[in-house]
PDB file of N, CA and C in Angstrom:
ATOM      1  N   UNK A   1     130.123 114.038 129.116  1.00  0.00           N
ATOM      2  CA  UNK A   1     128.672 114.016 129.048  1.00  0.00           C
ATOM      3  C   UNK A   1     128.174 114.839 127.854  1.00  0.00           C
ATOM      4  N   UNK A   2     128.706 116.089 127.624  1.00  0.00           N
ATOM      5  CA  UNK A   2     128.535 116.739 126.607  1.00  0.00           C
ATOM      6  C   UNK A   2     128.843 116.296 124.619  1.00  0.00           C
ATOM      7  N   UNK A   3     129.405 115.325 124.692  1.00  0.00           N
ATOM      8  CA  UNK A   3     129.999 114.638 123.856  1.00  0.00           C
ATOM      9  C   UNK A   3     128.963 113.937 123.414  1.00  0.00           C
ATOM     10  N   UNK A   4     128.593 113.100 124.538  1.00  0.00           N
ATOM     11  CA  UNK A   4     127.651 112.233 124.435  1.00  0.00           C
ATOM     12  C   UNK A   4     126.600 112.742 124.288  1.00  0.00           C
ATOM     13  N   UNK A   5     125.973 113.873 124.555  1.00  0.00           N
ATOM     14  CA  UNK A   5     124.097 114.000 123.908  1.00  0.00           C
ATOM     15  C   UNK A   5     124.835 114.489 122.500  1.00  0.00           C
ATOM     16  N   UNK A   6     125.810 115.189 122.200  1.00  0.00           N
ATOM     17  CA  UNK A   6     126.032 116.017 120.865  1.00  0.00           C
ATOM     18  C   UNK A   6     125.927 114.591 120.085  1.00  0.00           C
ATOM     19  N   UNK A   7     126.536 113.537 120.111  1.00  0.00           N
ATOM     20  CA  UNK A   7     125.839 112.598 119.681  1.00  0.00           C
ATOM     21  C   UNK A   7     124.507 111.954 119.671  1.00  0.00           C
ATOM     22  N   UNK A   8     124.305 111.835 120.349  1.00  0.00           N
ATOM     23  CA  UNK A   8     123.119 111.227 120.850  1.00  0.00           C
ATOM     24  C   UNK A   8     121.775 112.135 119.438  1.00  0.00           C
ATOM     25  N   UNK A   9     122.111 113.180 120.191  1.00  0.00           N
ATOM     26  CA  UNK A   9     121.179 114.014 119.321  1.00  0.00           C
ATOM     27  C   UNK A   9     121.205 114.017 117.718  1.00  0.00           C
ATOM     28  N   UNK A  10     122.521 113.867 117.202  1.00  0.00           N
ATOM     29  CA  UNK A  10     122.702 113.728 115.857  1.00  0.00           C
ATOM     30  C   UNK A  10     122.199 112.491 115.547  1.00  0.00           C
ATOM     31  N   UNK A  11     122.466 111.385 116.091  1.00  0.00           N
ATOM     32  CA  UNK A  11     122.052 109.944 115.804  1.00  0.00           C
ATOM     33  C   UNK A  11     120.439 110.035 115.824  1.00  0.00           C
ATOM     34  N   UNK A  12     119.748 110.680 116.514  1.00  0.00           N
ATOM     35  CA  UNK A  12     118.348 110.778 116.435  1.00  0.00           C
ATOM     36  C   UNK A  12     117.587 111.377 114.935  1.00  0.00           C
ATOM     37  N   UNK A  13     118.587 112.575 114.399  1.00  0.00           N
ATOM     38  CA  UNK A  13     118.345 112.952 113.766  1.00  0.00           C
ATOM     39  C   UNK A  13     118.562 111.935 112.185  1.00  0.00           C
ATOM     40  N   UNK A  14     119.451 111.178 112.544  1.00  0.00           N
ATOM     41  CA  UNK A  14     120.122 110.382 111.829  1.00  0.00           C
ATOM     42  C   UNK A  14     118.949 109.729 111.754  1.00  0.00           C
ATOM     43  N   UNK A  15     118.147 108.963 112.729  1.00  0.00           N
ATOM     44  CA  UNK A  15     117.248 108.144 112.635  1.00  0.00           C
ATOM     45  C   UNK A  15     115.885 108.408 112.277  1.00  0.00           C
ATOM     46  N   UNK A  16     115.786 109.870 112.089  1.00  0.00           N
ATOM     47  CA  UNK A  16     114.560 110.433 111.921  1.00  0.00           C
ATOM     48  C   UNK A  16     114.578 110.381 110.600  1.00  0.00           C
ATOM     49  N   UNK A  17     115.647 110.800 109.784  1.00  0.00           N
ATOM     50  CA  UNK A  17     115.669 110.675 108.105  1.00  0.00           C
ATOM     51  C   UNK A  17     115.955 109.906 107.604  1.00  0.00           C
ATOM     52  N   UNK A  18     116.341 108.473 108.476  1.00  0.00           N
ATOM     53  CA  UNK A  18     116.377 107.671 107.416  1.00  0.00           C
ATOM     54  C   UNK A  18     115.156 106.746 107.755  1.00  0.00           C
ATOM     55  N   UNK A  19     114.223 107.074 108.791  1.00  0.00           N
ATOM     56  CA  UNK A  19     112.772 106.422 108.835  1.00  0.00           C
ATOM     57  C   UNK A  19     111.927 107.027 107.785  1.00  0.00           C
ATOM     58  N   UNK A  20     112.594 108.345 107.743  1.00  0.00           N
ATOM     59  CA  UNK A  20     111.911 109.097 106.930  1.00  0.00           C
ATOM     60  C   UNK A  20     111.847 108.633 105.501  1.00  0.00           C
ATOM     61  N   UNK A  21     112.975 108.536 105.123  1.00  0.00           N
ATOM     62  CA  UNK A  21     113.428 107.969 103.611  1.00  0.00           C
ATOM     63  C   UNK A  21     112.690 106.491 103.645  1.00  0.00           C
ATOM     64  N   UNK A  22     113.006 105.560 104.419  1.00  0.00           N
ATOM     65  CA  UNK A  22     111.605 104.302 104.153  1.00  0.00           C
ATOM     66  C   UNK A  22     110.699 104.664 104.529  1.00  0.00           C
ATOM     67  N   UNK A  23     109.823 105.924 104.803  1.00  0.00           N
ATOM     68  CA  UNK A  23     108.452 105.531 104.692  1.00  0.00           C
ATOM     69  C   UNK A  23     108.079 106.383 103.211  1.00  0.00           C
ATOM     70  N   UNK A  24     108.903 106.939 102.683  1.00  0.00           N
ATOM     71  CA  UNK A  24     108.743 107.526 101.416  1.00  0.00           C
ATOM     72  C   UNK A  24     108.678 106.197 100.446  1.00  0.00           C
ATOM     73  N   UNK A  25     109.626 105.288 100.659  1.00  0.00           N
ATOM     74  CA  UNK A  25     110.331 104.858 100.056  1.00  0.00           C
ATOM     75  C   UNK A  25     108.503 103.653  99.701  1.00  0.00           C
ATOM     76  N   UNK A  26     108.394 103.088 101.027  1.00  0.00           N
ATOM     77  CA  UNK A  26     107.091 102.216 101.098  1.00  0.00           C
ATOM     78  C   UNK A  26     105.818 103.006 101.030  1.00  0.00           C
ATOM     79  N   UNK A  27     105.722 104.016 100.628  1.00  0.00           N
ATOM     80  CA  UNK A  27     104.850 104.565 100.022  1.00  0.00           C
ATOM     81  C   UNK A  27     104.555 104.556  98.774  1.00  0.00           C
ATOM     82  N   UNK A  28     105.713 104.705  98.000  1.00  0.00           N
ATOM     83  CA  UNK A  28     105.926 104.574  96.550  1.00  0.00           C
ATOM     84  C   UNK A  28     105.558 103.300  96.522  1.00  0.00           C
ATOM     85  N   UNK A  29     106.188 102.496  96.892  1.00  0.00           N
ATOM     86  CA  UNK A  29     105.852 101.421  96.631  1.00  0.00           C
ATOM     87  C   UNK A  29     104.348 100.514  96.719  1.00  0.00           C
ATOM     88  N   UNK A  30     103.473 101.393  97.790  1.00  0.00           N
ATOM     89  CA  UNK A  30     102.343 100.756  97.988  1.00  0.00           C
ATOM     90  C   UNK A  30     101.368 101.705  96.363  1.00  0.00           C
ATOM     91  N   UNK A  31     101.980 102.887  96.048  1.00  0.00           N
ATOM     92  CA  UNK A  31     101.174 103.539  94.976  1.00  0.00           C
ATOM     93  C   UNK A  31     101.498 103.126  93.406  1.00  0.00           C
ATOM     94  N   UNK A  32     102.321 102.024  93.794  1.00  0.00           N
ATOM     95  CA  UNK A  32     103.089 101.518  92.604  1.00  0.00           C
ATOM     96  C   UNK A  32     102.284  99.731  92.151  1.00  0.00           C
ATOM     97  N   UNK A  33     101.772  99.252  93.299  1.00  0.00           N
ATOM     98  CA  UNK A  33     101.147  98.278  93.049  1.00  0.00           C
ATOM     99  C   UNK A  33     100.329  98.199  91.603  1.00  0.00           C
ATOM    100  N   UNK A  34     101.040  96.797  90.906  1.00  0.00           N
ATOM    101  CA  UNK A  34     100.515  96.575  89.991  1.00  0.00           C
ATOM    102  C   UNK A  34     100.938  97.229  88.803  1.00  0.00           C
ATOM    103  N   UNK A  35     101.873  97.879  88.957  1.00  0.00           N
ATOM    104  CA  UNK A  35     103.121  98.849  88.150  1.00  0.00           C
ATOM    105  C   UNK A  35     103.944  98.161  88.255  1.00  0.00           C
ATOM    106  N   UNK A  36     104.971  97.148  89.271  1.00  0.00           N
ATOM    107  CA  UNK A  36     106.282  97.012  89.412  1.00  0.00           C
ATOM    108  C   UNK A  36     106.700  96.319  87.823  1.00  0.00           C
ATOM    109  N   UNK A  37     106.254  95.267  87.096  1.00  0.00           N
ATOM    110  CA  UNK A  37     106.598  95.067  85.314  1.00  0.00           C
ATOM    111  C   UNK A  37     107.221  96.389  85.465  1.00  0.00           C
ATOM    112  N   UNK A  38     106.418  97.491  85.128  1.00  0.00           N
ATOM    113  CA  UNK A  38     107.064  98.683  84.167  1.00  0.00           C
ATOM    114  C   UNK A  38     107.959  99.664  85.056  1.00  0.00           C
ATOM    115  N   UNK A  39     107.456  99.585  86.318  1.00  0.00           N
ATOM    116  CA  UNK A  39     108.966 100.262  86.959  1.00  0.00           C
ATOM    117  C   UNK A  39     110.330  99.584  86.866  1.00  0.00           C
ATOM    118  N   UNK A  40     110.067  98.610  86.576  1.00  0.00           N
ATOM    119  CA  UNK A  40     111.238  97.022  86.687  1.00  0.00           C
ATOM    120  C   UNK A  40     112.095  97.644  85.448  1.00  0.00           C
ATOM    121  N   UNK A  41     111.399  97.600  84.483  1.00  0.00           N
ATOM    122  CA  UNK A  41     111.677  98.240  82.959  1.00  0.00           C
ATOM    123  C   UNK A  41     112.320  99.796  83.035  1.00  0.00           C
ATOM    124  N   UNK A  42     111.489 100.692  83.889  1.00  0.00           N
ATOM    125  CA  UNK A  42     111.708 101.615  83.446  1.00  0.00           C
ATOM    126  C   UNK A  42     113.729 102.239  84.166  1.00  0.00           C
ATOM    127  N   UNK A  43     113.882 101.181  85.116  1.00  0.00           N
ATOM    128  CA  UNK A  43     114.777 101.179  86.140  1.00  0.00           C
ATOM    129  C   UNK A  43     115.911 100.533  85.176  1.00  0.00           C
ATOM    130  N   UNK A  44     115.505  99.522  84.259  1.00  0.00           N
ATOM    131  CA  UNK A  44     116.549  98.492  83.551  1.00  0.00           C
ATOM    132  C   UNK A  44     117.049  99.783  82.550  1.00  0.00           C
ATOM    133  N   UNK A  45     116.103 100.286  82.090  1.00  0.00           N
ATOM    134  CA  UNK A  45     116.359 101.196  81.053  1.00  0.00           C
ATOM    135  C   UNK A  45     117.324 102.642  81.223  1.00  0.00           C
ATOM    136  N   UNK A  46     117.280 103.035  82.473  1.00  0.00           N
ATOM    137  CA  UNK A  46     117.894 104.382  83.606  1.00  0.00           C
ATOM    138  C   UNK A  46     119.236 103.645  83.773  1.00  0.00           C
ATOM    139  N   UNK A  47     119.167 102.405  84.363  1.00  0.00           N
ATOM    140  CA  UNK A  47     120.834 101.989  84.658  1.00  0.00           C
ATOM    141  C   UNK A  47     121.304 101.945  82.896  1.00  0.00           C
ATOM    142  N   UNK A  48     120.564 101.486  82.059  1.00  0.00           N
ATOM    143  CA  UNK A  48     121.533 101.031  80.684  1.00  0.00           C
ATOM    144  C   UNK A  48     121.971 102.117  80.135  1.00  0.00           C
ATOM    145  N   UNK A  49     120.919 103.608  80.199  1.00  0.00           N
ATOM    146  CA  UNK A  49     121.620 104.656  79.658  1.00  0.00           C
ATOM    147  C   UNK A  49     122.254 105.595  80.900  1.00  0.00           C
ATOM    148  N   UNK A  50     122.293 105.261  81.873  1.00  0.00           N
ATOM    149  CA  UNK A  50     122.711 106.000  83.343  1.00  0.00           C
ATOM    150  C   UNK A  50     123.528 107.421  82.781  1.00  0.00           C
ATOM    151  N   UNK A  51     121.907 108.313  82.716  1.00  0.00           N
ATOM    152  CA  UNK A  51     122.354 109.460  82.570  1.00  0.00           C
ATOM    153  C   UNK A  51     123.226 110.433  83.418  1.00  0.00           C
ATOM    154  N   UNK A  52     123.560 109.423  84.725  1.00  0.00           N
ATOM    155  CA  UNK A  52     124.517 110.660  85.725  1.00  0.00           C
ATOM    156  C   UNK A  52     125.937 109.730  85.892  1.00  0.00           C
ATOM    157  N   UNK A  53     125.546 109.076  85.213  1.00  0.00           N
ATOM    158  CA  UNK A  53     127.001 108.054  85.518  1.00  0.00           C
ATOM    159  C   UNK A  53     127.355 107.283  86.866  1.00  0.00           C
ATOM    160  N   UNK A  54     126.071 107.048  87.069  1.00  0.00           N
ATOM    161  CA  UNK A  54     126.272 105.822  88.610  1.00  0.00           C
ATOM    162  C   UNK A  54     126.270 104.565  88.289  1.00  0.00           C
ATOM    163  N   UNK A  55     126.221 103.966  87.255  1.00  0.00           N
ATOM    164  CA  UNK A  55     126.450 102.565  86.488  1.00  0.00           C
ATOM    165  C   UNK A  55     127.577 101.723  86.550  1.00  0.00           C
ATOM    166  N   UNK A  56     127.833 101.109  87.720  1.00  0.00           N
ATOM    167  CA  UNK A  56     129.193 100.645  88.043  1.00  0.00           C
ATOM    168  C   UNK A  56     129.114  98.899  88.008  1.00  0.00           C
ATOM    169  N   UNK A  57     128.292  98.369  86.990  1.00  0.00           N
ATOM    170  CA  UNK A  57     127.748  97.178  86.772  1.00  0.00           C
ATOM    171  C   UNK A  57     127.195  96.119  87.779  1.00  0.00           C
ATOM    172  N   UNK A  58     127.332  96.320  89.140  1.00  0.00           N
ATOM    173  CA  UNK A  58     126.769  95.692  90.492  1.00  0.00           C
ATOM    174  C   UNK A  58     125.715  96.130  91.060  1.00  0.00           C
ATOM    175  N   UNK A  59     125.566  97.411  90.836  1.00  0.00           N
ATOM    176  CA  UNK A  59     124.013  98.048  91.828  1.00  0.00           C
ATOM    177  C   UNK A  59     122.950  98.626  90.917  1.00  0.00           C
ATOM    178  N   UNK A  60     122.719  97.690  90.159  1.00  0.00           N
ATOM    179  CA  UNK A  60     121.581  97.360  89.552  1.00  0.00           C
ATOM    180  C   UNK A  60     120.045  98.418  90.144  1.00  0.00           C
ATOM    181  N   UNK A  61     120.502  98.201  91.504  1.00  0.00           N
ATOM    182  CA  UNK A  61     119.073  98.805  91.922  1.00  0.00           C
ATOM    183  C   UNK A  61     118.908 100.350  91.968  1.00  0.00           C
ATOM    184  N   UNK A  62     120.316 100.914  91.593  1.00  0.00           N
ATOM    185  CA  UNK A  62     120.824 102.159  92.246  1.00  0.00           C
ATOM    186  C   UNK A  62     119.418 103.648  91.664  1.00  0.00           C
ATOM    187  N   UNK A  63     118.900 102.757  90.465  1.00  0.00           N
ATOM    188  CA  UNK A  63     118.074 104.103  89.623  1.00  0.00           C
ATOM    189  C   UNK A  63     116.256 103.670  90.149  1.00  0.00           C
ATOM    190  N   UNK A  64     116.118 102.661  91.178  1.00  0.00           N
ATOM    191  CA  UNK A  64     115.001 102.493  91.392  1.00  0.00           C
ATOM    192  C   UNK A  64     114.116 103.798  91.748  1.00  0.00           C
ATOM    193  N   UNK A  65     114.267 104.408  92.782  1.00  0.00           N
ATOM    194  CA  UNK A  65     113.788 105.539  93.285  1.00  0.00           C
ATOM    195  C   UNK A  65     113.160 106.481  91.989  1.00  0.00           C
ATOM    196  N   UNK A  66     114.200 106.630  91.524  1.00  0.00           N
ATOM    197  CA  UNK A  66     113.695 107.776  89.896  1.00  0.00           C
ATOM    198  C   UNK A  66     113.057 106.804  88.976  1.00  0.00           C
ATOM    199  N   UNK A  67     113.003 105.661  88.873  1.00  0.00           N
ATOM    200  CA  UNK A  67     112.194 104.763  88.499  1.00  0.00           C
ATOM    201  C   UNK A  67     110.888 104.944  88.731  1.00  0.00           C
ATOM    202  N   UNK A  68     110.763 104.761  90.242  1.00  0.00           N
ATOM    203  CA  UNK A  68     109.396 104.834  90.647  1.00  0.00           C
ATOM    204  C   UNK A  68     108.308 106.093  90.593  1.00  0.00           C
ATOM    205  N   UNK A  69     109.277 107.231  90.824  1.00  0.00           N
ATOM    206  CA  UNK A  69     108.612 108.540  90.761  1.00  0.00           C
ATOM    207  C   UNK A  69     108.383 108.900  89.301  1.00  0.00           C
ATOM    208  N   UNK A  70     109.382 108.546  88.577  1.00  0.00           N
ATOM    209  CA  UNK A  70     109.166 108.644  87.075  1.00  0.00           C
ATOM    210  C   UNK A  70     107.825 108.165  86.621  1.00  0.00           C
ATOM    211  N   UNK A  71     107.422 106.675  86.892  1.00  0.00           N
ATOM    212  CA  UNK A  71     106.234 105.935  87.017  1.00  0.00           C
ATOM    213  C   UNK A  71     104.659 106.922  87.673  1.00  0.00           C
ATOM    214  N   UNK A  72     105.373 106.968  88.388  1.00  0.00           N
ATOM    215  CA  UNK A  72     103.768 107.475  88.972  1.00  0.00           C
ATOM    216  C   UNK A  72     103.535 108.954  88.310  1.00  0.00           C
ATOM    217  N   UNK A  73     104.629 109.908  88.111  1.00  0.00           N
ATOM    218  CA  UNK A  73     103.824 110.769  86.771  1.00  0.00           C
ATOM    219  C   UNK A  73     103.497 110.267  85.753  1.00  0.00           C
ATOM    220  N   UNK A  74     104.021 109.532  84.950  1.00  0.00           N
ATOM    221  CA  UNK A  74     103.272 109.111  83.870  1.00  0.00           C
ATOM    222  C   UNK A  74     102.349 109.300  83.489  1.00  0.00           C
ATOM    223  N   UNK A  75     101.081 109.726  83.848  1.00  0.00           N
ATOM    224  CA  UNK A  75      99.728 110.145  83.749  1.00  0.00           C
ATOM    225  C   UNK A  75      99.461 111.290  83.558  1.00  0.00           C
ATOM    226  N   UNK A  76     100.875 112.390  84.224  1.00  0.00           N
ATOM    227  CA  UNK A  76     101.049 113.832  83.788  1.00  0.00           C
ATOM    228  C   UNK A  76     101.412 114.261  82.431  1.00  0.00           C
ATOM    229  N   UNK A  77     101.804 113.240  81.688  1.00  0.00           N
ATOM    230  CA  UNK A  77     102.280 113.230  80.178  1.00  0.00           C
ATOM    231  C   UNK A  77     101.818 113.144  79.292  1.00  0.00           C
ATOM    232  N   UNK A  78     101.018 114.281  78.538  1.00  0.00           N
ATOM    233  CA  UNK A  78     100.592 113.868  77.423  1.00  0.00           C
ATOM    234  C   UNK A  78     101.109 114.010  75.717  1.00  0.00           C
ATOM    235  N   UNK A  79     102.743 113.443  76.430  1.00  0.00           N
ATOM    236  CA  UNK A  79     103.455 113.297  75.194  1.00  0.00           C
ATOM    237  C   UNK A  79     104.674 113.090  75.491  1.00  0.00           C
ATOM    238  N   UNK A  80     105.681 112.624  74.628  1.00  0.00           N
ATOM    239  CA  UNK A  80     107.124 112.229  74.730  1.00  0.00           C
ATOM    240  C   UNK A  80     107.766 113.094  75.184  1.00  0.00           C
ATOM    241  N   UNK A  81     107.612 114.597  74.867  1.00  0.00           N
ATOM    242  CA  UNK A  81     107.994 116.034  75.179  1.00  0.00           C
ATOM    243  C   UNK A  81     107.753 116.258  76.583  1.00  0.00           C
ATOM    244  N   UNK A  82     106.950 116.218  77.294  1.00  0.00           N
ATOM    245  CA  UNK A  82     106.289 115.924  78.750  1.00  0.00           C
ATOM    246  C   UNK A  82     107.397 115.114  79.882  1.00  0.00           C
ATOM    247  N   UNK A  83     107.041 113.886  78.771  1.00  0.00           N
ATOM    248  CA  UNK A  83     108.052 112.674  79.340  1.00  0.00           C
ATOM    249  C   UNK A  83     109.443 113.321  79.916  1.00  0.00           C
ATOM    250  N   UNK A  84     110.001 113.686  78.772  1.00  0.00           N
ATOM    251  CA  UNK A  84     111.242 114.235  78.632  1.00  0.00           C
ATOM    252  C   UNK A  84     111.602 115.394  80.217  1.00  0.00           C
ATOM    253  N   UNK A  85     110.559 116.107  79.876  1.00  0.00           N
ATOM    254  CA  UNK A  85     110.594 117.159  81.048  1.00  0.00           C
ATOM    255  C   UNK A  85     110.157 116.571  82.600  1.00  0.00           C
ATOM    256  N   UNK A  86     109.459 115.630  82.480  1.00  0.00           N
ATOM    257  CA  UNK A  86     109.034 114.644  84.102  1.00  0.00           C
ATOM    258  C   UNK A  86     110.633 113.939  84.546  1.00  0.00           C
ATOM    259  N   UNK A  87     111.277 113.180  83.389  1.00  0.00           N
ATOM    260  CA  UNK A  87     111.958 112.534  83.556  1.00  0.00           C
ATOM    261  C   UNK A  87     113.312 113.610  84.240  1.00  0.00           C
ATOM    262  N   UNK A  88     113.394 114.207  83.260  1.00  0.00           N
ATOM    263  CA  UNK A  88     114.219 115.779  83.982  1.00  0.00           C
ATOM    264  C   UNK A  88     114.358 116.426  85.449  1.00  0.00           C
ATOM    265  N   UNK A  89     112.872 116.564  85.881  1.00  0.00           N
ATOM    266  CA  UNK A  89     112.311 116.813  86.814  1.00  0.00           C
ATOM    267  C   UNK A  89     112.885 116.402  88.143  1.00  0.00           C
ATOM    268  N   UNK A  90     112.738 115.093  87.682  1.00  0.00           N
ATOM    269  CA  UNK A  90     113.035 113.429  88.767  1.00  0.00           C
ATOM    270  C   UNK A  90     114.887 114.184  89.076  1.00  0.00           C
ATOM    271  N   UNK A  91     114.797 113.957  87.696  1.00  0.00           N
ATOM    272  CA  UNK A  91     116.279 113.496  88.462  1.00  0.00           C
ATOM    273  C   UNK A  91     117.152 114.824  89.047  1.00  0.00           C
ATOM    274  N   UNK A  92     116.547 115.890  88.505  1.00  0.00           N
ATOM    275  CA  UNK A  92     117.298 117.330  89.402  1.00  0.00           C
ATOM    276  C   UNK A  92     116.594 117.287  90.746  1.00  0.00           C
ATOM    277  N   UNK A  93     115.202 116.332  90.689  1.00  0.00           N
ATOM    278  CA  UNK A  93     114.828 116.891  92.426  1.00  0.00           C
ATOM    279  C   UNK A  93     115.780 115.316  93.521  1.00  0.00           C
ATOM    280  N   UNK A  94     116.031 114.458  92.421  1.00  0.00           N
ATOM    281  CA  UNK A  94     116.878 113.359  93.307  1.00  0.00           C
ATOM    282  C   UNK A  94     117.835 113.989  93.197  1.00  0.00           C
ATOM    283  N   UNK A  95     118.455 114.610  92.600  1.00  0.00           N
ATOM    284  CA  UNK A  95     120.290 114.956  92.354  1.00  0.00           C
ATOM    285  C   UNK A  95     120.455 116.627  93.027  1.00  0.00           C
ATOM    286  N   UNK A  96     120.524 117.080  91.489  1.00  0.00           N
ATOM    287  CA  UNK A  96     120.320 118.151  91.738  1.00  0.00           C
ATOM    288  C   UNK A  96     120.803 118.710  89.959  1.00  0.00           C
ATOM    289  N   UNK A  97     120.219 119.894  89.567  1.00  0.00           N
ATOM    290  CA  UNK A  97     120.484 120.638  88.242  1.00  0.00           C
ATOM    291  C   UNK A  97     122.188 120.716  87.474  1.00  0.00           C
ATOM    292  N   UNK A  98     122.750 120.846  88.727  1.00  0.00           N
ATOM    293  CA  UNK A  98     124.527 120.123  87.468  1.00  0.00           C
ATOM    294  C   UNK A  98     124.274 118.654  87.393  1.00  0.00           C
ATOM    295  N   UNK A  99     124.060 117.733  88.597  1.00  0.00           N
ATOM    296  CA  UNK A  99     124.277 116.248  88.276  1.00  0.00           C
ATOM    297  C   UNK A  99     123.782 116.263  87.407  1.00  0.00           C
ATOM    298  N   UNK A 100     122.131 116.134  86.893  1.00  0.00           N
ATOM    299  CA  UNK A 100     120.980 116.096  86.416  1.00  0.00           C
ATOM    300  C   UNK A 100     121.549 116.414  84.751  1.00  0.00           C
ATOM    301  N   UNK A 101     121.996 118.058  84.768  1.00  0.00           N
ATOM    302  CA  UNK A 101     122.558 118.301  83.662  1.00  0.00           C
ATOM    303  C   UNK A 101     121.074 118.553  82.329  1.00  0.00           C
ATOM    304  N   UNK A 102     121.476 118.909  81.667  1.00  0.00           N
ATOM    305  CA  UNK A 102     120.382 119.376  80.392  1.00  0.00           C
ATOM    306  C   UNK A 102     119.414 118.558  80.650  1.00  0.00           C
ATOM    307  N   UNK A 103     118.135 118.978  79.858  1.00  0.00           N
ATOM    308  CA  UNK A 103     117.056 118.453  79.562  1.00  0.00           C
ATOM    309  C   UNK A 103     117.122 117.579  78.515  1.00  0.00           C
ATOM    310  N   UNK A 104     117.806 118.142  77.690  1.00  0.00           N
ATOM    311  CA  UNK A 104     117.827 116.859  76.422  1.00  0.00           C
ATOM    312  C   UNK A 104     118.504 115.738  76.239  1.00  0.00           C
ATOM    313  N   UNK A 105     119.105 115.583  77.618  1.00  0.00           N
ATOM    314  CA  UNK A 105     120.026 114.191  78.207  1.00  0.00           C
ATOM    315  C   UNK A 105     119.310 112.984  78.436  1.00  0.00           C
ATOM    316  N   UNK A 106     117.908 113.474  78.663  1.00  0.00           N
ATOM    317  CA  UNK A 106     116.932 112.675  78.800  1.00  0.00           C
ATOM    318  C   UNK A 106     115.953 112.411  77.490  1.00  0.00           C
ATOM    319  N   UNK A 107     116.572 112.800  76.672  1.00  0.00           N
ATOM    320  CA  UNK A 107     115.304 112.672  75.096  1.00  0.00           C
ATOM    321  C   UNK A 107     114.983 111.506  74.818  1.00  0.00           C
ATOM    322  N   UNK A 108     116.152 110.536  74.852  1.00  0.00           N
ATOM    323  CA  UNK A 108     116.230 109.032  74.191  1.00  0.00           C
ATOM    324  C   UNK A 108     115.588 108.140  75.387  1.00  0.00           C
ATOM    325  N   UNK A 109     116.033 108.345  76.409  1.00  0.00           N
ATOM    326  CA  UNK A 109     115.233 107.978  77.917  1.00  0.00           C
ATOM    327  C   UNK A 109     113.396 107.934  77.496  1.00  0.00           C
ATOM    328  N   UNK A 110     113.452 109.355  77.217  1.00  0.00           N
ATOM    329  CA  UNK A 110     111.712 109.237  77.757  1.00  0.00           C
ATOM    330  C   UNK A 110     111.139 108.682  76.294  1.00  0.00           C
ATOM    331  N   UNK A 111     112.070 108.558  75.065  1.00  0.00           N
ATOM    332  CA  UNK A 111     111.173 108.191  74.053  1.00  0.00           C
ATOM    333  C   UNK A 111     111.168 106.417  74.199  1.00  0.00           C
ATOM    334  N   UNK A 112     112.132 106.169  75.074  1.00  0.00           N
ATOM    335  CA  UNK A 112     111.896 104.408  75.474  1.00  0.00           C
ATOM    336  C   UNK A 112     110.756 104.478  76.686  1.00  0.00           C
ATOM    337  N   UNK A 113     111.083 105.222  77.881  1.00  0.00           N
ATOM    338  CA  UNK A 113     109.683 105.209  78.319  1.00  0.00           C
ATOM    339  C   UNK A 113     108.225 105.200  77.609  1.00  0.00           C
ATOM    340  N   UNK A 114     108.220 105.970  76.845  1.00  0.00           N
ATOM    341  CA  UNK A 114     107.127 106.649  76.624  1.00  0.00           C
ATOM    342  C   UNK A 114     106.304 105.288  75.683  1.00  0.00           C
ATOM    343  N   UNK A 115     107.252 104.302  74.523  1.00  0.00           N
ATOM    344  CA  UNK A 115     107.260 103.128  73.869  1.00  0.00           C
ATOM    345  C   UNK A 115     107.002 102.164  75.251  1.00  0.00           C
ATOM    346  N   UNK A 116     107.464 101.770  76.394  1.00  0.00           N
ATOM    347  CA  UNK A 116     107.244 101.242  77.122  1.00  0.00           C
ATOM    348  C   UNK A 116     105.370 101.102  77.845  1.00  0.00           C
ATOM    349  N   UNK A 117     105.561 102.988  77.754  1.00  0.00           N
ATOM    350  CA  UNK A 117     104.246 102.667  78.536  1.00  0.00           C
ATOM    351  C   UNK A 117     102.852 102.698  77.883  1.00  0.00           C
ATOM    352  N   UNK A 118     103.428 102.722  76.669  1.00  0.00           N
ATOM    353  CA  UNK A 118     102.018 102.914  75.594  1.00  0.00           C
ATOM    354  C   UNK A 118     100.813 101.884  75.906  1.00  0.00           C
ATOM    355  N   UNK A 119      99.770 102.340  76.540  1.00  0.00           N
ATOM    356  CA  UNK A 119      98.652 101.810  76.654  1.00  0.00           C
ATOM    357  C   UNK A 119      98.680 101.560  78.398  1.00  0.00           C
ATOM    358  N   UNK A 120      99.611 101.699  79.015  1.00  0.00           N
ATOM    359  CA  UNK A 120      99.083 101.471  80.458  1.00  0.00           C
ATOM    360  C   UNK A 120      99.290 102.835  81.365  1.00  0.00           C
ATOM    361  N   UNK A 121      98.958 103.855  80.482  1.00  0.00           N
ATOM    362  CA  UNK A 121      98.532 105.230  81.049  1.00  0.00           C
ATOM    363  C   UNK A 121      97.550 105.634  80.702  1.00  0.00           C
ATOM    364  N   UNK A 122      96.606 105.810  81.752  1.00  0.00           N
ATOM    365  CA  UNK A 122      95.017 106.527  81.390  1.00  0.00           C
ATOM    366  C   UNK A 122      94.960 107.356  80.995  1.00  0.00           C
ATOM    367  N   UNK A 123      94.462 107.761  79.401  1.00  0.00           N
ATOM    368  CA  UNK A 123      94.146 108.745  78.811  1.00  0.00           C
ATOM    369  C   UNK A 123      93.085 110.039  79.688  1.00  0.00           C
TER     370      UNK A 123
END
């Protein structure tokens, strides 16, 4: 019996974070409306230079998440330099500061973002 709630209880917990993780997940996504073009892009662009090395040519989708959050700062940037440091940001708070690794790993990243999003960020 004891076996069984020690499970029981973990599986709940299990189920609590990963409801948790889709409603994050469909949140982004509802604040992203009318963005997906340039998250689409900004995601194509994260797998081609896959700054942490998760690029295993099948999971295409794997950089969406930092895609999307990347996206919705965009508006915090008022410059490539910015970029650079948002894009940074993302990925030590998805990873963590070794995965993530330097700031300037991301230079060439945010100067294609930044060409990407020219004109569909409100000044």
């Amino acid at each position: 019996m004891r076996r069984w709630f020690a499970r029981s209880t973990r599986s709940r917990d299990w189920d609590r974070k990963v409801e948790a993780v889709r409603a994050e997940s469909l949140a982004r996504e509802r604040a992203l409306v009318g963005q997906e073009e340039l998250v689409a892009r900004v995601e194509e662009l994260l797998f081609r230079h896959d700054p942490i090395g998760i690029n295993f040519e099948e999971n295409t989708d794997e950089y969406r998440a930092e895609a999307q959050t990347i996206v919705m700062r965009l508006p915090e940037a008022a410059d490539v330099d910015d970029l650079r440091r948002i894009v940074h940001e993302e990925f030590v708070r998805w990873f963590d500061a070794q995965v993530a690794g330097p700031p300037e790993r991301y230079a060439a990243i945010a100067r294609e973002i930044w060409a990407l999003s020219e004109g569909t960020v409100s000044e």
